[in-house]
N, C-alpha and C. Protein backbone atom coordinates (compact mmCIF):
# COMPACT_ATOMS: atom_id res chain seq x y z
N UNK A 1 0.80 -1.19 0.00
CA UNK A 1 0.00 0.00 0.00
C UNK A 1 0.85 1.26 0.00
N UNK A 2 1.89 1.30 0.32
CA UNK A 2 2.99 2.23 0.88
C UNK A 2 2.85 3.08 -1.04
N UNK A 3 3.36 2.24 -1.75
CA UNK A 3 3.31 2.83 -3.14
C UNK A 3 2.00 3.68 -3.64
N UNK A 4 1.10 2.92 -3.66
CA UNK A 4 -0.03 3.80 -3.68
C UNK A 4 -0.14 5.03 -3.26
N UNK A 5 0.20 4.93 -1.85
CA UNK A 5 0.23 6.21 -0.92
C UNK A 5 0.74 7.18 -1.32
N UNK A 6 1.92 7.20 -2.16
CA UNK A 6 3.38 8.05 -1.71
C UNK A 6 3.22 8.32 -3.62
N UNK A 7 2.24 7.52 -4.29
CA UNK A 7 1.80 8.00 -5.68
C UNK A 7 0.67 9.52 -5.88
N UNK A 8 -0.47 8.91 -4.59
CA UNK A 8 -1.40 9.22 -4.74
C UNK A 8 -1.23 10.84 -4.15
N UNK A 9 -0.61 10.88 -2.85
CA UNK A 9 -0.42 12.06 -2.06
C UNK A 9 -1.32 11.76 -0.94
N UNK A 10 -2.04 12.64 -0.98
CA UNK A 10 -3.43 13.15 -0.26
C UNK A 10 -4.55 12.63 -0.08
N UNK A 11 -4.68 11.64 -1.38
CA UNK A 11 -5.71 11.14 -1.23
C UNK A 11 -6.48 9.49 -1.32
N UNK A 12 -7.76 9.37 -0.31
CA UNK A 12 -7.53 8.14 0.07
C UNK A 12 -8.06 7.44 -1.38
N UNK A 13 -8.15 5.80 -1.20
CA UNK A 13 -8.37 4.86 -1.91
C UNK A 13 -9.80 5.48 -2.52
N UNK A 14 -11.19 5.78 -1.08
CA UNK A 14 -12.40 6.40 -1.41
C UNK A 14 -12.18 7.59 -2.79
N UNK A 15 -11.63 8.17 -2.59
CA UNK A 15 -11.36 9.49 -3.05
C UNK A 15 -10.71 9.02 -4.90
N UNK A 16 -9.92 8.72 -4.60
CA UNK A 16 -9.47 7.95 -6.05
C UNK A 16 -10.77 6.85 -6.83
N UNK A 17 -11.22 6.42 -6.26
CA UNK A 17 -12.63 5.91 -6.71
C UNK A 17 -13.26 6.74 -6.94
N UNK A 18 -13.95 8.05 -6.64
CA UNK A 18 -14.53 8.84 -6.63
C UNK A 18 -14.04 9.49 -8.39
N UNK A 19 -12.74 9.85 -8.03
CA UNK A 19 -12.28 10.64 -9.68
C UNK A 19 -12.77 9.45 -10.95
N UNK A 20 -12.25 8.29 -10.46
CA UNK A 20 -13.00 7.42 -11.65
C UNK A 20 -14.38 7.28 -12.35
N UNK A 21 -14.91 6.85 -10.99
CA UNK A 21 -16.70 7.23 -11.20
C UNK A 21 -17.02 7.78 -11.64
N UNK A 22 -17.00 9.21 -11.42
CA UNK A 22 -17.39 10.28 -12.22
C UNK A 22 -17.02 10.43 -13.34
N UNK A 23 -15.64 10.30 -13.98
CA UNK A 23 -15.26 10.53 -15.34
C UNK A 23 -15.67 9.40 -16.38
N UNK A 24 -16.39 7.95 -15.50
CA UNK A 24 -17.23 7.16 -16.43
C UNK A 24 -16.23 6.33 -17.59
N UNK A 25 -15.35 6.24 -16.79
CA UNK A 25 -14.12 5.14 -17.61
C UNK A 25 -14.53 3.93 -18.66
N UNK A 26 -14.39 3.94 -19.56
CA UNK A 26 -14.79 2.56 -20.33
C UNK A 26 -13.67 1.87 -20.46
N UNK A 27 -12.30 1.96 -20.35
CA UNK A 27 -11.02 1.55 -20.19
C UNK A 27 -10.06 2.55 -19.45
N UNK A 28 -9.40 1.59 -18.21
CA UNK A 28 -8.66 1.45 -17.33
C UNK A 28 -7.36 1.24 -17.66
N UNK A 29 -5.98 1.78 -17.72
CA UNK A 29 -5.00 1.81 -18.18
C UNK A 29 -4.12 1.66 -16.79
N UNK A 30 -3.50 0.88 -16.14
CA UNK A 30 -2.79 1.19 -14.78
C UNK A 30 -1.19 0.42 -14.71
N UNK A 31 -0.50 1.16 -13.96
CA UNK A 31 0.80 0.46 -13.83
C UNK A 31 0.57 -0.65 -12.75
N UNK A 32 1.73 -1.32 -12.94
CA UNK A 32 1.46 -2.76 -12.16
C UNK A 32 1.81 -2.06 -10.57
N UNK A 33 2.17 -0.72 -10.20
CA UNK A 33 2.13 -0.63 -8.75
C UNK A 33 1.15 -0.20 -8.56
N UNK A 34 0.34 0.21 -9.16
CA UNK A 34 -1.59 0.19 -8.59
C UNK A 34 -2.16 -0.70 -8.52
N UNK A 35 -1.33 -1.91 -9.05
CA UNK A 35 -2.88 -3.24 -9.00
C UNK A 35 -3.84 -3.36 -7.98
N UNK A 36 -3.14 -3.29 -6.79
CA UNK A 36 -4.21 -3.31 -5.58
C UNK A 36 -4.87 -2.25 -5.39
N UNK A 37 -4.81 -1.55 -5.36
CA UNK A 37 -5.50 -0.76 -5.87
C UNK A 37 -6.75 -0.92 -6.78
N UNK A 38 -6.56 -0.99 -7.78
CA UNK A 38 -7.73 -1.60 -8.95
C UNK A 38 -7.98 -2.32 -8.27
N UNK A 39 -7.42 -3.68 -7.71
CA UNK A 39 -8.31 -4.93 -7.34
C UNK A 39 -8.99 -3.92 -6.63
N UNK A 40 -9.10 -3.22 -5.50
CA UNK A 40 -10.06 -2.67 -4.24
C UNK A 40 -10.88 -2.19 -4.87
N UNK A 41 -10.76 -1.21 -6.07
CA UNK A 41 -12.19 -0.34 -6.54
C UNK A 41 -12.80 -0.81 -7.94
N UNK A 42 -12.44 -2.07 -8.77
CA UNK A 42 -12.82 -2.84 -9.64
C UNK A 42 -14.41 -2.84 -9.67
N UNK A 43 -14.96 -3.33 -8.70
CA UNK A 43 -15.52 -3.40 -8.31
C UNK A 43 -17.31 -2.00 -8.37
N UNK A 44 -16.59 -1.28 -8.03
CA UNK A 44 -17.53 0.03 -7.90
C UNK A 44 -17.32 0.81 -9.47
N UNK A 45 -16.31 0.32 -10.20
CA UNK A 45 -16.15 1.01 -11.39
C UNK A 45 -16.98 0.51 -12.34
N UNK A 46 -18.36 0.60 -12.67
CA UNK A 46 -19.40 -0.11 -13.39
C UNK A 46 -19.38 0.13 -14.81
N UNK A 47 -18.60 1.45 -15.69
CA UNK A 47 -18.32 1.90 -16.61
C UNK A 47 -17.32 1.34 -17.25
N UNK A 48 -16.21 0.44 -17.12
CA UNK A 48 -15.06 0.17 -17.23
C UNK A 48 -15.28 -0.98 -18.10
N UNK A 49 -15.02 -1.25 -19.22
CA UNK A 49 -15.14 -2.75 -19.85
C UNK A 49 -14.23 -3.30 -19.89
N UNK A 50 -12.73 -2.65 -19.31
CA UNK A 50 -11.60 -3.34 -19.19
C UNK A 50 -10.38 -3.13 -18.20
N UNK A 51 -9.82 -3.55 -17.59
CA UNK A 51 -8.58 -2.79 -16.82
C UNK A 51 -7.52 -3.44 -18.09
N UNK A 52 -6.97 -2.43 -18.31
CA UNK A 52 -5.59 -2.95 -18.88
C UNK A 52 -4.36 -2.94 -18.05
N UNK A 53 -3.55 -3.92 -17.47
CA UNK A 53 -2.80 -3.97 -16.69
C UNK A 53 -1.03 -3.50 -18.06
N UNK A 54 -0.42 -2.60 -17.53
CA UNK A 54 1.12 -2.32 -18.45
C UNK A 54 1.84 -2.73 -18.38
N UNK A 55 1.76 -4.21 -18.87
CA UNK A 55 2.81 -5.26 -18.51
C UNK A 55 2.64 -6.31 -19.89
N UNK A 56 3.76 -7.18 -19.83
CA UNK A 56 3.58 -8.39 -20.65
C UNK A 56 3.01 -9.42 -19.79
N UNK A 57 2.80 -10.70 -20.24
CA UNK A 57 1.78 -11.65 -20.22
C UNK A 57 2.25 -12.14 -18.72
N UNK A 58 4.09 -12.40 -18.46
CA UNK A 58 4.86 -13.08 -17.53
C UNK A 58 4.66 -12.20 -16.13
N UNK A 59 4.37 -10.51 -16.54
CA UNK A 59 4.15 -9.67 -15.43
C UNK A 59 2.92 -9.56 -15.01
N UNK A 60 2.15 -9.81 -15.79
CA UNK A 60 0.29 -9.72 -14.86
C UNK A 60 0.20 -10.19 -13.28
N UNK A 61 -0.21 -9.42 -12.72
CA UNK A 61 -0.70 -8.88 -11.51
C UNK A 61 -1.65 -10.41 -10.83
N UNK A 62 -1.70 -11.10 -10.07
CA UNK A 62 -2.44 -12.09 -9.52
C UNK A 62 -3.52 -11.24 -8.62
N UNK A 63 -4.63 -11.02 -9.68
CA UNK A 63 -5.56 -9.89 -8.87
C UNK A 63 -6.79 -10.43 -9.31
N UNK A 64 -7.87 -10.37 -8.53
CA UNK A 64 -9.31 -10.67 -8.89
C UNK A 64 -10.05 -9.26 -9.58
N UNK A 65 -9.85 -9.17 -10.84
CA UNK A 65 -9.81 -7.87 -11.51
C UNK A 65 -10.95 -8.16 -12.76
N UNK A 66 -12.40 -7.98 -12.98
CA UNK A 66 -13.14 -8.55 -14.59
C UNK A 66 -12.77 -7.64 -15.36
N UNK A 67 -12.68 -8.66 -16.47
CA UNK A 67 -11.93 -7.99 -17.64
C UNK A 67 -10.74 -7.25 -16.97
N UNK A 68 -9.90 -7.84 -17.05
CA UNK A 68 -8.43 -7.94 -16.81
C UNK A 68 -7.23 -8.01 -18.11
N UNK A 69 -6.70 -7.15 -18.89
CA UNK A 69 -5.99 -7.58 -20.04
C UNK A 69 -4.73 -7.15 -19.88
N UNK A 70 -3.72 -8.14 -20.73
CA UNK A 70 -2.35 -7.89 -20.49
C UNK A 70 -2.18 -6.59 -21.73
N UNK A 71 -1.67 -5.72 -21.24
CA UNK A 71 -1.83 -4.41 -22.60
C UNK A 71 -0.39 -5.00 -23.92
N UNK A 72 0.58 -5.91 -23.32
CA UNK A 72 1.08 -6.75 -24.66
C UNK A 72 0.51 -7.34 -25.28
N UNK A 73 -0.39 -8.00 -24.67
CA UNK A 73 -1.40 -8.78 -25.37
C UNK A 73 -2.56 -8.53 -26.37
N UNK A 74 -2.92 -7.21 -25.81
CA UNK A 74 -3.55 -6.22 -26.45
C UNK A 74 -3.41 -5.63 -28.01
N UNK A 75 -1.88 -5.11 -27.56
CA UNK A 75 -1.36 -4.52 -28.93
C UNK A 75 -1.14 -5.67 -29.92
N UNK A 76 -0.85 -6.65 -29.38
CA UNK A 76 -0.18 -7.77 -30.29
C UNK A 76 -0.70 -8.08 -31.52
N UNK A 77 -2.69 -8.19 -31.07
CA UNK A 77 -3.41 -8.43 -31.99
C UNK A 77 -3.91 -7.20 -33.00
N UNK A 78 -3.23 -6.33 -32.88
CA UNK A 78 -2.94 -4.92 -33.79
C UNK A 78 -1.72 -5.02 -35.11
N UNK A 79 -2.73 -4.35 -36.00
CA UNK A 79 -1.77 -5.13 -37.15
C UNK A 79 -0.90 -3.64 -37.37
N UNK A 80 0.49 -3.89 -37.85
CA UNK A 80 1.53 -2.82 -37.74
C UNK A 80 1.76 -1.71 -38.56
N UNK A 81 0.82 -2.44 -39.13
CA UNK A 81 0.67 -1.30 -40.52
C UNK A 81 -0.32 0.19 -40.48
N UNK A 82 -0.14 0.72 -39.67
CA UNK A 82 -0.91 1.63 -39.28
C UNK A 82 -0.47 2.95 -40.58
N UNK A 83 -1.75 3.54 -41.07
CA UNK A 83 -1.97 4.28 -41.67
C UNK A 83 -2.16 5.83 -40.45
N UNK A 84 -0.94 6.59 -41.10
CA UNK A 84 -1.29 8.28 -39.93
C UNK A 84 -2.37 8.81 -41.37
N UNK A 85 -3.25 9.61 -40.79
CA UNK A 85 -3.63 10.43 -40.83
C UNK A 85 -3.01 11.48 -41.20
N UNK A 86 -3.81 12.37 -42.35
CA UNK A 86 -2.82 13.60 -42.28
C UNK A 86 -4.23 14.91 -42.74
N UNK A 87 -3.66 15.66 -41.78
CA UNK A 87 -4.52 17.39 -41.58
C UNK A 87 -3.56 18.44 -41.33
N UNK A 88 -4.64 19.24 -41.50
CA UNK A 88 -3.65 20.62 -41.69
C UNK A 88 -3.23 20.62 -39.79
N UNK A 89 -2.35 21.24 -39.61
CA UNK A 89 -1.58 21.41 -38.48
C UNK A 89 -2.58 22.34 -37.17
N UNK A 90 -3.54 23.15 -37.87
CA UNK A 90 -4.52 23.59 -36.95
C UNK A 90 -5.69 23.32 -36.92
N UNK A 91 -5.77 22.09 -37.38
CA UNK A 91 -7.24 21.52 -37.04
C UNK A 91 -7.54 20.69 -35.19
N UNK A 92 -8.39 21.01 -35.06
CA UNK A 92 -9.04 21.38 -33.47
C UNK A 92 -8.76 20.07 -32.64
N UNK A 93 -8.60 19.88 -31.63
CA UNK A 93 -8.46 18.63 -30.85
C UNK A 93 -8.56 18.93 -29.77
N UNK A 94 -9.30 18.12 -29.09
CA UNK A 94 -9.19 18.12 -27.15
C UNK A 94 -8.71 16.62 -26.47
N UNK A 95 -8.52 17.20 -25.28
CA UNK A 95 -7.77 16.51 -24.36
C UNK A 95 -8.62 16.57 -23.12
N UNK A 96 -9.07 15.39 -23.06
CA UNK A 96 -9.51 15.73 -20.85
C UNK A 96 -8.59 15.10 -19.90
N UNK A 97 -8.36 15.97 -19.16
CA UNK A 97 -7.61 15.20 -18.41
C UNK A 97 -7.37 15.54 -16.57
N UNK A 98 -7.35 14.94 -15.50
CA UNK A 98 -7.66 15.07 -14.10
C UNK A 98 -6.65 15.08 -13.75
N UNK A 99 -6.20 16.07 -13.17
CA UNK A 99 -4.98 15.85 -12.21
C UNK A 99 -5.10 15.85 -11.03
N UNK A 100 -4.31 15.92 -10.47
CA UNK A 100 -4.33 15.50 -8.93
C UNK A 100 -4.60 16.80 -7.70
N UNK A 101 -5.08 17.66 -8.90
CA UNK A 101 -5.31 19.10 -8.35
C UNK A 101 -7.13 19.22 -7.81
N UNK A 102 -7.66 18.01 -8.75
CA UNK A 102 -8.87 17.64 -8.09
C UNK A 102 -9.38 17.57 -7.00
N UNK A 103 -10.46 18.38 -6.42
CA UNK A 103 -11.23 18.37 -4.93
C UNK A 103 -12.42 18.10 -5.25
């Protein structure tokens, strides 16, 4: 738990559940020193269709986590050939994003 703590700052496990909830997550992206974490609020996150754990297959987390995916595993089945996109340089884009400045 110590990691969590000393990630999070200020705020408790409740409270970090709370930022999730609300922002209505459909995918979960977490480093393997949050797992416990996730395992604790998995649970209450009803929006989420996936946790992706950031690890390969050998590093996954021994966590009671639904929908649980190894994010190597993930990409793997992504084919490499990715086509960019191309626009003019000022066409519009947003970003949301929570920081830890949240009350």
């Amino acid at each position: 738990m110590s990691n969590q703590q000393s990630a999070l700052g200020q705020f408790s496990i409740g409270r970090v559940g709370q930022f999730s909830i609300s922002a209505d997550n459909l995918y979960l992206f977490f480093d393997l020193s949050f797992a416990a974490l996730v395992e604790q609020l998995a649970h209450k996150l009803k929006t989420v269709k996936a946790f992706i754990a950031l690890c390969n297959r050998e590093q996954m987390p021994a966590i009671e986590v639904p929908g649980l995916v190894c994010y190597e595993d993930l990409i793997a089945e992504q084919s490499s050939n990715f086509i960019w996109s191309e626009f003019d340089e000022r066409t519009a884009s947003s970003m949301c994003y929570i920081s830890g400045t949240y009350r």
